[in-house]
C-alpha atoms as a PDB file:
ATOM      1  CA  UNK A   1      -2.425  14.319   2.593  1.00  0.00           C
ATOM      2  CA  UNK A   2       0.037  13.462   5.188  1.00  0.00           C
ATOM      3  CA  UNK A   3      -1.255  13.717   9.094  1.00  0.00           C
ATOM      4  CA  UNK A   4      -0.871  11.983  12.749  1.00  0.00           C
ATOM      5  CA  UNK A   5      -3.199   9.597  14.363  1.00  0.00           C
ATOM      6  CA  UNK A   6      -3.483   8.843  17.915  1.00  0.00           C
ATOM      7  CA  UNK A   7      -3.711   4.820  18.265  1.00  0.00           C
ATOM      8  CA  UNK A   8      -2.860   3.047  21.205  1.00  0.00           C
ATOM      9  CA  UNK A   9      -0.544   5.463  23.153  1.00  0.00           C
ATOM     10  CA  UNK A  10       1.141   6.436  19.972  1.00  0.00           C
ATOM     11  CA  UNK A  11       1.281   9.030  17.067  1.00  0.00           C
ATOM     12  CA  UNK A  12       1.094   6.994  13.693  1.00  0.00           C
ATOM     13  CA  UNK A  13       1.678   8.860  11.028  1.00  0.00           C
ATOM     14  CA  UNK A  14      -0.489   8.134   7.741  1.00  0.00           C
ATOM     15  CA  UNK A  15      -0.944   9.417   4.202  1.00  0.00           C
ATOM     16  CA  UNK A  16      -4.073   9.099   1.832  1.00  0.00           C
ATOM     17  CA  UNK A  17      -5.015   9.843  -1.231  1.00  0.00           C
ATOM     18  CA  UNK A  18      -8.149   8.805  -3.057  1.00  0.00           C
ATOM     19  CA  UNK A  19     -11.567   9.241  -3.007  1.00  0.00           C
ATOM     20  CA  UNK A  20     -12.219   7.544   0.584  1.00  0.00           C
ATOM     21  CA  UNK A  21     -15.447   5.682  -1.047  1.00  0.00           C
ATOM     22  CA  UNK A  22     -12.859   3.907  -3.515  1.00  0.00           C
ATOM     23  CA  UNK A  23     -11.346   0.055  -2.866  1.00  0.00           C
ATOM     24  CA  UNK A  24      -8.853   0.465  -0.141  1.00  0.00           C
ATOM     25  CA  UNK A  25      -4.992  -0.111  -0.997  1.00  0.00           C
ATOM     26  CA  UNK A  26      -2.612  -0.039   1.854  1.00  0.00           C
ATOM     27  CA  UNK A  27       0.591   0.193   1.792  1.00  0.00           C
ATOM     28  CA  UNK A  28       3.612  -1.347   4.122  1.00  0.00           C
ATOM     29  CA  UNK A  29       7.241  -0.282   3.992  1.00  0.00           C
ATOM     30  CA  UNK A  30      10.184  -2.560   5.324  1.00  0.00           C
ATOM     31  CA  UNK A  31      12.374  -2.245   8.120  1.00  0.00           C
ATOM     32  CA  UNK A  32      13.969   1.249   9.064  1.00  0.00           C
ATOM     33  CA  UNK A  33      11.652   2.388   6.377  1.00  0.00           C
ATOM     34  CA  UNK A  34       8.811   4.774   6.045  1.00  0.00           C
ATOM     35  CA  UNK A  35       5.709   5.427   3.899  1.00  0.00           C
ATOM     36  CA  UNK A  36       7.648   7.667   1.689  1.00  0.00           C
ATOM     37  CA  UNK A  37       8.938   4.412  -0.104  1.00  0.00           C
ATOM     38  CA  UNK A  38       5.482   4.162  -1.079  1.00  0.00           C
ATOM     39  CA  UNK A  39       5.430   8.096  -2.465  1.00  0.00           C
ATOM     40  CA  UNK A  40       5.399   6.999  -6.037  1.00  0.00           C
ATOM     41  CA  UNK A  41       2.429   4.757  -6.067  1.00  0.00           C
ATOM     42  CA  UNK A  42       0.068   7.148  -4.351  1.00  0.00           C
ATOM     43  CA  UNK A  43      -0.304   9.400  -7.999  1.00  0.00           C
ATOM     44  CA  UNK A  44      -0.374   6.084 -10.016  1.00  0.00           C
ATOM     45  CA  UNK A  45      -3.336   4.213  -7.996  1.00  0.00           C
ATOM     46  CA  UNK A  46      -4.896   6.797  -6.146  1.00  0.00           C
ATOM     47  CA  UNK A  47      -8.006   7.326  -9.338  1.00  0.00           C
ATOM     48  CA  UNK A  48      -9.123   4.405  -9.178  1.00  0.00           C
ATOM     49  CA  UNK A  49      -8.448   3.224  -5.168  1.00  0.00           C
ATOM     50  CA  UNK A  50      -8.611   4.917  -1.590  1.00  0.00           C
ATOM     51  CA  UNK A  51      -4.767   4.636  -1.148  1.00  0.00           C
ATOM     52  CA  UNK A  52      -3.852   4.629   2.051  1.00  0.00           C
ATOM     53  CA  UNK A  53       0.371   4.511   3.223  1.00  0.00           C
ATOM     54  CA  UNK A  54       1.423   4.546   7.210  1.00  0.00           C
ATOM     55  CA  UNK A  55       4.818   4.282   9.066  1.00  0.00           C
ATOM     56  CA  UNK A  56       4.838   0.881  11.044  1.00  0.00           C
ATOM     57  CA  UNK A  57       4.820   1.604  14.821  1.00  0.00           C
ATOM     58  CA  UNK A  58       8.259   3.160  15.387  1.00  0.00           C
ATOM     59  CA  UNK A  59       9.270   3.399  12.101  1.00  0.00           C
ATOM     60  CA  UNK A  60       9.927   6.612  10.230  1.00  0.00           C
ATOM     61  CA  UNK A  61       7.798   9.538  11.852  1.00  0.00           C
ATOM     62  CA  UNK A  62       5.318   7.522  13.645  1.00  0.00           C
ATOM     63  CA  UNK A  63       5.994   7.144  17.668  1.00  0.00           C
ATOM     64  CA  UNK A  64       5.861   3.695  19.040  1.00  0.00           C
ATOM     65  CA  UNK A  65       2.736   2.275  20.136  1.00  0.00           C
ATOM     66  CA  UNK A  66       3.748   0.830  24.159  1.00  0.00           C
ATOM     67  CA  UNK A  67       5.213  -2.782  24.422  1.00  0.00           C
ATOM     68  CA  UNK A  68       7.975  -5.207  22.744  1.00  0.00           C
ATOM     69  CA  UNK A  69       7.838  -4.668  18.663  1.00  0.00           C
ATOM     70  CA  UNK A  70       7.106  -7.968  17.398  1.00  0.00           C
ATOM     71  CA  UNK A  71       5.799  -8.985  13.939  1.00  0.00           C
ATOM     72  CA  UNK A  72       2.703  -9.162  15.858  1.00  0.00           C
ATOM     73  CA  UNK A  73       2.166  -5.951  17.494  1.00  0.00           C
ATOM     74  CA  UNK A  74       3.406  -4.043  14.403  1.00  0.00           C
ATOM     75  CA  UNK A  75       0.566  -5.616  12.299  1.00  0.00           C
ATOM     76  CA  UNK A  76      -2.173  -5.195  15.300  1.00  0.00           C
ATOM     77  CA  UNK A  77      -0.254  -1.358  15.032  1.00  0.00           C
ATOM     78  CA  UNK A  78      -1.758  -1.910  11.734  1.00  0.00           C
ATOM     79  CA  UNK A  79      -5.037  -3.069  11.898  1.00  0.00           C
ATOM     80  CA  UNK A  80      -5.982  -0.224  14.853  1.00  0.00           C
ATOM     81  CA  UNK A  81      -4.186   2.558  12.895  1.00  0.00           C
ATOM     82  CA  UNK A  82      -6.946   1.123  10.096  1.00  0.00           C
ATOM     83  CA  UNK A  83      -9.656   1.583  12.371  1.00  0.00           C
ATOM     84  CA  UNK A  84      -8.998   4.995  13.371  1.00  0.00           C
ATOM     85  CA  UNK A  85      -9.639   6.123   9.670  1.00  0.00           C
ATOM     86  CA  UNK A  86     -12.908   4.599   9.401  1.00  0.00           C
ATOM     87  CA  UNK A  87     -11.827   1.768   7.094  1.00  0.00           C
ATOM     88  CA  UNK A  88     -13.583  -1.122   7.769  1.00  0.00           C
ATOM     89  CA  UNK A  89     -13.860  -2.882   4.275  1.00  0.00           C
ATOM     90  CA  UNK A  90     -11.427  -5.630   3.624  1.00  0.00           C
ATOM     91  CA  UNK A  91      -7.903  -4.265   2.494  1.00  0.00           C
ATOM     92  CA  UNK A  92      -6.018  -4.727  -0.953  1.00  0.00           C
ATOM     93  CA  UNK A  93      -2.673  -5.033   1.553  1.00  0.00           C
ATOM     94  CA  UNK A  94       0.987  -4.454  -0.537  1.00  0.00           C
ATOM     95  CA  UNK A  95       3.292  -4.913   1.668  1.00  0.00           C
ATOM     96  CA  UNK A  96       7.522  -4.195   0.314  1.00  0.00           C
ATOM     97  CA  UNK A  97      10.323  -6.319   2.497  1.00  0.00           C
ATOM     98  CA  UNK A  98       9.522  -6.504   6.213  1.00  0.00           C
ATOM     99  CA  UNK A  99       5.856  -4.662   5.418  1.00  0.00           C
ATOM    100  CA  UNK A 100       4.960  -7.901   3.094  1.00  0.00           C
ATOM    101  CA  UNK A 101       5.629  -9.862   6.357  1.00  0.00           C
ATOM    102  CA  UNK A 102       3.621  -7.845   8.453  1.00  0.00           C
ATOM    103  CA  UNK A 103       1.173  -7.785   5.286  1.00  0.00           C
ATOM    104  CA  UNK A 104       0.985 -11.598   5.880  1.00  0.00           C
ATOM    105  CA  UNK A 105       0.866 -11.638   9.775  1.00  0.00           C
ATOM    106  CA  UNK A 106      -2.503  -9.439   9.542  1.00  0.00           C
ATOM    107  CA  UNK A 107      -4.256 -11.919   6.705  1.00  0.00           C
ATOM    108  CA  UNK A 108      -3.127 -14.918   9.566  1.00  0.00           C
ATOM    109  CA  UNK A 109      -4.459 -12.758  12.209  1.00  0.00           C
ATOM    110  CA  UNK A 110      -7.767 -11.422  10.762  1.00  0.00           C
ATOM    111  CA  UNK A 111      -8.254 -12.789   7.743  1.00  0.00           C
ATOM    112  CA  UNK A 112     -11.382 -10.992   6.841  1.00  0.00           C
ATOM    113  CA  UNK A 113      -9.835  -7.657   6.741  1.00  0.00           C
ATOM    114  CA  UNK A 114      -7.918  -8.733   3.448  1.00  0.00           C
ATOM    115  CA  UNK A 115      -9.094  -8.948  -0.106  1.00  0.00           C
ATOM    116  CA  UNK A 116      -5.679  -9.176  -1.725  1.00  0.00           C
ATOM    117  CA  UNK A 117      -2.088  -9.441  -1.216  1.00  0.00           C
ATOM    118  CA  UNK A 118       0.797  -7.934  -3.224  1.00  0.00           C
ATOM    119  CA  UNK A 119       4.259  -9.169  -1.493  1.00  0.00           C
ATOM    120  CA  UNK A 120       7.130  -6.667  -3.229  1.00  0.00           C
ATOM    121  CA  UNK A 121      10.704  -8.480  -2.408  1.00  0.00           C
ATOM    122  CA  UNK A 122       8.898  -9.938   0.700  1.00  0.00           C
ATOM    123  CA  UNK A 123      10.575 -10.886   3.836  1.00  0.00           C
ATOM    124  CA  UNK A 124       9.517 -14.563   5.148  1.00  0.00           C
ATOM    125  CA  UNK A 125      10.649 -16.645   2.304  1.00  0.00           C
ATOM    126  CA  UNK A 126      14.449 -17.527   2.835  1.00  0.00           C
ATOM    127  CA  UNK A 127      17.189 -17.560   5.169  1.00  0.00           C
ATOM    128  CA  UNK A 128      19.542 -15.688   3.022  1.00  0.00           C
ATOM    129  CA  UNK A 129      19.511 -11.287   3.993  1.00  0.00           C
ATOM    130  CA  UNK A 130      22.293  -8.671   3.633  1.00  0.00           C
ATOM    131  CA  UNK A 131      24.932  -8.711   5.775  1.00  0.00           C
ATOM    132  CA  UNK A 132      24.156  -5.404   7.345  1.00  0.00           C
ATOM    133  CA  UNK A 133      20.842  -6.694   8.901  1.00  0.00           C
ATOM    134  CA  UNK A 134      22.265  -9.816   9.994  1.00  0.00           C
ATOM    135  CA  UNK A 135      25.027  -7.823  12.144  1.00  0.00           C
ATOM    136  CA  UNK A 136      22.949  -5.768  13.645  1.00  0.00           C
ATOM    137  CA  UNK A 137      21.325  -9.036  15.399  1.00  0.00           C
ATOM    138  CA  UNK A 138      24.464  -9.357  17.417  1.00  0.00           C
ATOM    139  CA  UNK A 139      24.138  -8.084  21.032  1.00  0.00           C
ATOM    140  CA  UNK A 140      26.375  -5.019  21.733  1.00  0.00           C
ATOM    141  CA  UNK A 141      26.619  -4.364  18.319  1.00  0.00           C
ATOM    142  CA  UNK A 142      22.952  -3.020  16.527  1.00  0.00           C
ATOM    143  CA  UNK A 143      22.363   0.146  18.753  1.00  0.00           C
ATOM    144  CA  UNK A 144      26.095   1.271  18.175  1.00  0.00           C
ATOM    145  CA  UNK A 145      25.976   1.261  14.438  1.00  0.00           C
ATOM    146  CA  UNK A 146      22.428   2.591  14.628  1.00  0.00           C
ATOM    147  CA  UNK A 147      23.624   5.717  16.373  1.00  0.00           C
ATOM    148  CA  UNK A 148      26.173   6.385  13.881  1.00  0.00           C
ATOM    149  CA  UNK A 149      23.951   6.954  10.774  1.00  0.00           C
ATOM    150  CA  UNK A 150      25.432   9.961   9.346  1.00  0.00           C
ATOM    151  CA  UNK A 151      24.870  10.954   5.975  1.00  0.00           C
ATOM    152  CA  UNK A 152      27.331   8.842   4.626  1.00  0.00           C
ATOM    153  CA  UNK A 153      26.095   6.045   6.003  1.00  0.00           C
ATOM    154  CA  UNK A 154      22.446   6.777   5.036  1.00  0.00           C
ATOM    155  CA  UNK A 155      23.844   6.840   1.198  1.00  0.00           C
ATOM    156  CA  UNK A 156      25.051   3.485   1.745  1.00  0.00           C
ATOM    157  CA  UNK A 157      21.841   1.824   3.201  1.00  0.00           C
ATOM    158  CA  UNK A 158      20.114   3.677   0.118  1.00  0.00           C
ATOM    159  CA  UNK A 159      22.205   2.182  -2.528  1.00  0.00           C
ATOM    160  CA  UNK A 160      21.830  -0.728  -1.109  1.00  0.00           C
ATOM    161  CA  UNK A 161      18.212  -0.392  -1.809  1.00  0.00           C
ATOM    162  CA  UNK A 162      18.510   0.238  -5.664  1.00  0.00           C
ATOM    163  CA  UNK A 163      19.986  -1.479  -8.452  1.00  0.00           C
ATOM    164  CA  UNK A 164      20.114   2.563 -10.125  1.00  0.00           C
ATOM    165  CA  UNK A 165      21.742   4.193  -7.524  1.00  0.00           C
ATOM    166  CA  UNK A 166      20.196   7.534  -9.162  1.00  0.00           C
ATOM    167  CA  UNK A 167      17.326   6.669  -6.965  1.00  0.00           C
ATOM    168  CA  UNK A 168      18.923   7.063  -3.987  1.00  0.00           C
ATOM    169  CA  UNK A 169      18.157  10.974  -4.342  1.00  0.00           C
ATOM    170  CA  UNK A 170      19.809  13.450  -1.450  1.00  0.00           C
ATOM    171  CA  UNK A 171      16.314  13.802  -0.009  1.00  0.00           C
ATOM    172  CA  UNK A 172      16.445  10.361   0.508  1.00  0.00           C
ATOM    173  CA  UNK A 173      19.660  10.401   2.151  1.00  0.00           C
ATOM    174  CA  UNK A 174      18.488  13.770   4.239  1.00  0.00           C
ATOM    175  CA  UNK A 175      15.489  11.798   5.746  1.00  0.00           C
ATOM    176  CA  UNK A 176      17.226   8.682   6.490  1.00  0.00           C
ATOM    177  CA  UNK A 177      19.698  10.689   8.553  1.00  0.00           C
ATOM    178  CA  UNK A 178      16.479  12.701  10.156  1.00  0.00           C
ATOM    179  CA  UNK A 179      14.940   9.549  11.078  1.00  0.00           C
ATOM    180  CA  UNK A 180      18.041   7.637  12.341  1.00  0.00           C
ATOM    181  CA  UNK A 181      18.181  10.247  15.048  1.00  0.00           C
ATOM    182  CA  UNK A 182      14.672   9.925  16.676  1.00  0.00           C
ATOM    183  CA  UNK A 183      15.024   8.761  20.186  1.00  0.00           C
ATOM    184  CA  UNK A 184      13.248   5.347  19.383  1.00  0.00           C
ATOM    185  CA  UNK A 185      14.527   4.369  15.924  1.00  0.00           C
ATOM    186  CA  UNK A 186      17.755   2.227  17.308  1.00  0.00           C
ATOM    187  CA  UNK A 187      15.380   0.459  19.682  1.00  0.00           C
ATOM    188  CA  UNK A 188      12.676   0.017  17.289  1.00  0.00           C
ATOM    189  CA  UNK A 189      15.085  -1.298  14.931  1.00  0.00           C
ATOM    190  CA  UNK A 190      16.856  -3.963  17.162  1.00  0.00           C
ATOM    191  CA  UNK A 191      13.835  -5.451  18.272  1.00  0.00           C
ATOM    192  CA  UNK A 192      12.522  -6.283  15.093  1.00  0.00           C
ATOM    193  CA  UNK A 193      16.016  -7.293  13.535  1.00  0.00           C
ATOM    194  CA  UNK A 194      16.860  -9.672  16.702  1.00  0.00           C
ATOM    195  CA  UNK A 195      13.123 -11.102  16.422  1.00  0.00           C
ATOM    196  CA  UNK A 196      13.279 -12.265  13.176  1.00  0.00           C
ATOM    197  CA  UNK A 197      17.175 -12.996  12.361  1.00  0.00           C
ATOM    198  CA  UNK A 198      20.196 -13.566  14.175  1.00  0.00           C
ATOM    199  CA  UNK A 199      24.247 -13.282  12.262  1.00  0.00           C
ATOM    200  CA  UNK A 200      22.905 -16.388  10.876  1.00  0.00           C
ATOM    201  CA  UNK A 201      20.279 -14.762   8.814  1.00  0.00           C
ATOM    202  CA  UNK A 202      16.218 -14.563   9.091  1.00  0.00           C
ATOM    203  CA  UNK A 203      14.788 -17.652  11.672  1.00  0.00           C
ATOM    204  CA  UNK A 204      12.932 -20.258  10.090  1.00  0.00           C
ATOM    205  CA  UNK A 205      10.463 -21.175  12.885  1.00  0.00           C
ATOM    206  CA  UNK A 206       8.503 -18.102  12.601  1.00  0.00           C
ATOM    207  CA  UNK A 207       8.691 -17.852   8.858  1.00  0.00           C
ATOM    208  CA  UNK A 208       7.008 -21.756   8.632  1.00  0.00           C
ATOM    209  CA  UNK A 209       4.640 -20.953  11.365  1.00  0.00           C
ATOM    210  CA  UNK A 210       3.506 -17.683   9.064  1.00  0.00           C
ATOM    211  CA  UNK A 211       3.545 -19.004   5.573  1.00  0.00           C
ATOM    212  CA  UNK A 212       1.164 -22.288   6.910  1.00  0.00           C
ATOM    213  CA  UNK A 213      -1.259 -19.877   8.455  1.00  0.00           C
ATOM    214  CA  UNK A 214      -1.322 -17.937   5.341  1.00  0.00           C
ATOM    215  CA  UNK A 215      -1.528 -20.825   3.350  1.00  0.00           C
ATOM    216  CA  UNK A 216      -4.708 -21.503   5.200  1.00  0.00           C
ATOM    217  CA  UNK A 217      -6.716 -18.285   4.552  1.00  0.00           C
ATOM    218  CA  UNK A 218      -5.415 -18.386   0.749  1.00  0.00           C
ATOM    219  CA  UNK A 219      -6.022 -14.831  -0.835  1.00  0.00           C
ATOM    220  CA  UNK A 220      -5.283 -13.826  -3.709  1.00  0.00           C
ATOM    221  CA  UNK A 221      -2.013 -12.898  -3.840  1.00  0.00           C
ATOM    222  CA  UNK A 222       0.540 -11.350  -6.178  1.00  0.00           C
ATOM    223  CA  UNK A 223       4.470 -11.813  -5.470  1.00  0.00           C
ATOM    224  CA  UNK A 224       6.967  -9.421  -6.529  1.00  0.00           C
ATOM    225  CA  UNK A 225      10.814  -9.665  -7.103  1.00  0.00           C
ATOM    226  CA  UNK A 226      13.487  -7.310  -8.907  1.00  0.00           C
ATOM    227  CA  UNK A 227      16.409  -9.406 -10.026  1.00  0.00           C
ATOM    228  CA  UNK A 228      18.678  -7.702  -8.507  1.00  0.00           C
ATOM    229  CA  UNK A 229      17.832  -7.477  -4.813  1.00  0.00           C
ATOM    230  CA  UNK A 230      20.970  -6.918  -2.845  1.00  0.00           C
ATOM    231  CA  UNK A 231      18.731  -7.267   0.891  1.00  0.00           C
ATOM    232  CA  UNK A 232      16.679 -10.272  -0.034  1.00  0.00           C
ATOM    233  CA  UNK A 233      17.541 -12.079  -2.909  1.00  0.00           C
ATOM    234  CA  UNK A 234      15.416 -13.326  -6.211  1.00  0.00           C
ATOM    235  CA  UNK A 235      16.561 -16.668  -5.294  1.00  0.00           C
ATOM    236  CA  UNK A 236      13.735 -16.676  -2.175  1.00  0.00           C
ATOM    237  CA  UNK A 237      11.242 -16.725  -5.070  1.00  0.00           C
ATOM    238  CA  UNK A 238      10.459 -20.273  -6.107  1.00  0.00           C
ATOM    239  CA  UNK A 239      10.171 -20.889  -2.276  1.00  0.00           C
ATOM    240  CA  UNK A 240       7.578 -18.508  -2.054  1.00  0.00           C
ATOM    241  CA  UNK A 241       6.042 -20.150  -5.326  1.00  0.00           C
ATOM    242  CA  UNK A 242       5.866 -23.084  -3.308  1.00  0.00           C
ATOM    243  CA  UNK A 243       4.614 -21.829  -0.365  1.00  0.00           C
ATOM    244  CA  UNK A 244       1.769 -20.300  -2.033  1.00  0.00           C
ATOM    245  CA  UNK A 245       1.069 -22.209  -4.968  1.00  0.00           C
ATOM    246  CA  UNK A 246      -2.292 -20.123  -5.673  1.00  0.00           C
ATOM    247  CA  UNK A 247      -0.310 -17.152  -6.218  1.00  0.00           C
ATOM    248  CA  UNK A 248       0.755 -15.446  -9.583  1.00  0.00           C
ATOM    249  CA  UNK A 249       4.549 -14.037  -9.388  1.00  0.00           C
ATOM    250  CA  UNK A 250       6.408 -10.993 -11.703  1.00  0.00           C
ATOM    251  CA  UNK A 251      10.047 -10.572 -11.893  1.00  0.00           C
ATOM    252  CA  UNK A 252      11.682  -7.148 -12.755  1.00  0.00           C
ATOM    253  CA  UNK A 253      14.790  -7.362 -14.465  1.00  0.00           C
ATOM    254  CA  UNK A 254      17.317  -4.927 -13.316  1.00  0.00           C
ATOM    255  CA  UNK A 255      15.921  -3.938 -10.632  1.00  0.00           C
ATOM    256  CA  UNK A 256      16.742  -3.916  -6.579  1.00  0.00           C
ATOM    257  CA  UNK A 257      14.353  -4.123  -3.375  1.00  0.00           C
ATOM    258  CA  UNK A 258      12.148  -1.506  -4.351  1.00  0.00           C
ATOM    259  CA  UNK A 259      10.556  -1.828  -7.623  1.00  0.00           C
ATOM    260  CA  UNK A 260       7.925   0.456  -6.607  1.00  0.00           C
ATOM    261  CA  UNK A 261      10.093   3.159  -6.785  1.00  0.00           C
ATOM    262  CA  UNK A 262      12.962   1.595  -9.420  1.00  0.00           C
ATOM    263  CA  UNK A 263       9.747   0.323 -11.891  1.00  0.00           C
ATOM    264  CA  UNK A 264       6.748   2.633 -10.454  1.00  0.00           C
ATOM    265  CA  UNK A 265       4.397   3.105 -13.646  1.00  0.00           C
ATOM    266  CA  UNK A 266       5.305  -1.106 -14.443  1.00  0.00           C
ATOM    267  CA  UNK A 267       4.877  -1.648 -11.318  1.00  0.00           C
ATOM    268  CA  UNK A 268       1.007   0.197 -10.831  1.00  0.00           C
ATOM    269  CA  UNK A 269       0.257  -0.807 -14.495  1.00  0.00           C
ATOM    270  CA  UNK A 270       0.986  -4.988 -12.661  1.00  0.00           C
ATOM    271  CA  UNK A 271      -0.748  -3.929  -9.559  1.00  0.00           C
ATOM    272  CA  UNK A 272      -3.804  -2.393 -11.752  1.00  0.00           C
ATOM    273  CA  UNK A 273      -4.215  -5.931 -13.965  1.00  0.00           C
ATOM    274  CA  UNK A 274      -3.713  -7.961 -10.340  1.00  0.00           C
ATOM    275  CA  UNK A 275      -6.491  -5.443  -8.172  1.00  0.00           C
ATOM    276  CA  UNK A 276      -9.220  -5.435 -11.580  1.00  0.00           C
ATOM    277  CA  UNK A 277      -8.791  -8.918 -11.704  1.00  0.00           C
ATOM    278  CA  UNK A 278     -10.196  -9.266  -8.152  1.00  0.00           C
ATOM    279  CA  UNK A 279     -12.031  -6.477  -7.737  1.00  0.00           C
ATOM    280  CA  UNK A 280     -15.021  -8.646  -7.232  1.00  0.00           C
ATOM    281  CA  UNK A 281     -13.092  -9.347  -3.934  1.00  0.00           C
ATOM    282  CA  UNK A 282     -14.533  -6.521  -1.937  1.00  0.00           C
END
């Protein structure tokens, strides 16, 4: 079930699926993404779990909740969008590129509101990022090139995403160019780009500051890669080893940013083993 929340000045849209009384899973997307790159997992986890997906303040449908989007305020966008469904037991959080950022910032916030991580091809863990993001952190040129998503464009960004381009799928393609042209999404966009990269590629100062607070209030955590991540490479991976040294790590082979969606029943039959294992957790 897919609906609209009011939270903080803003419409956030959310979908569940689950019985409610179930462990809660929630689900992050990246940047100018949307909970439908979640879609796959709902029918896979929702059995056993109270799954629960969102679009980050701004992002895909959801309106933006008033004030500058920082990592911050999109994971507070979080935790209140949380509270207005009544979930107050700690989260199982997954969070896929920018989400498993965001994912991180709300463990460093409020660290009793999460009983697991599961970082999919997580932002925060190298400098390295497609050239495409790191372009549109140059001033004069983001909200341009953000305007101009047609649907040739939107095919682009969504091969970009997969290492099978058959999964960039025409409905794909058809919402990216629907959401491009929401009044916000260029905005939105920028100020989370230019907050966390420049042409240079993703700042380090915030990533340090985020991986020692997280390293601080370990979890347990579960880190993701496909081999063949064209946005944030598998080569980020043994620094996020070492960052989090308690955490267990999977690599899919031929696979791109998304193996959710490029390895969905490996990926939920992983995310099972990780979530039984610390089910005691909650």
């Amino acid at each position: 079930m897919i609906k609209e929340l009011p939270v903080r000045g803003a419409r956030i849209r959310v979908r569940e699926s689950g019985d409610p009384a179930h462990p809660p899973v929630l689900l992050l997307h990246g940047i100018g993404r949307s909970l439908e790159d979640w879609d796959p997992q709902h029918g896979r986890l929702s059995d056993a779990y109270r799954v629960i997906s969102l679009d980050l303040s701004g992002y895909g449908m959801s309106t933006a909740i008033p004030g500058p989007i920082t990592l911050a305020s999109l994971a507070d966008g979080v935790a209140a969008t949380v509270d207005a469904l009544g979930e107050d037991r700690p989260l199982h959080v997954m969070g896929n590129s920018l989400g498993g950022a965001v994912a991180m910032k709300l463990l460093a916030t409020t660290p009793s509101r999460v009983a697991t991580l599961t970082l999919v091809n997580s932002a925060g863990f190298g400098k390295e990022v497609t050239l495409g993001l790191r372009i549109l952190a140059i001033p004069g040129l983001g909200k341009p090139l953000l305007r101009r998503i047609d649907p040739r464009a939107a095919r682009r960004i969504e091969h970009l995403q997969f290492h099978d381009r058959a999964h960039a799928t025409d409905e794909r393609v058809e919402f990216a160019v629907r959401v491009a042209a929401r009044p916000d999404n260029a905005r939105v966009y920028l100020e989370t780009a230019r907050e966390l990269g420049t042409f240079r590629g993703v700042r380090a100062p915030w990533r340090a500051t985020l991986l020692a607070e997280v390293a601080a209030h370990p979890k347990p955590t579960l880190i993701v890669w496909g081999d063949r991540d064209r946005v944030l490479p598998a080569t980020h991976l043994p620094a996020a080893r070492a960052a989090l040294p308690h955490a267990k790590s999977h690599v899919f082979p031929d696979t791109g940013h998304m193996p959710q969606i490029e390895r969905a029943d490996d990926f939920a039959d992983l995310a099972r083993l990780f979530l039984t294992a610390n089910s005691s957790v909650i």
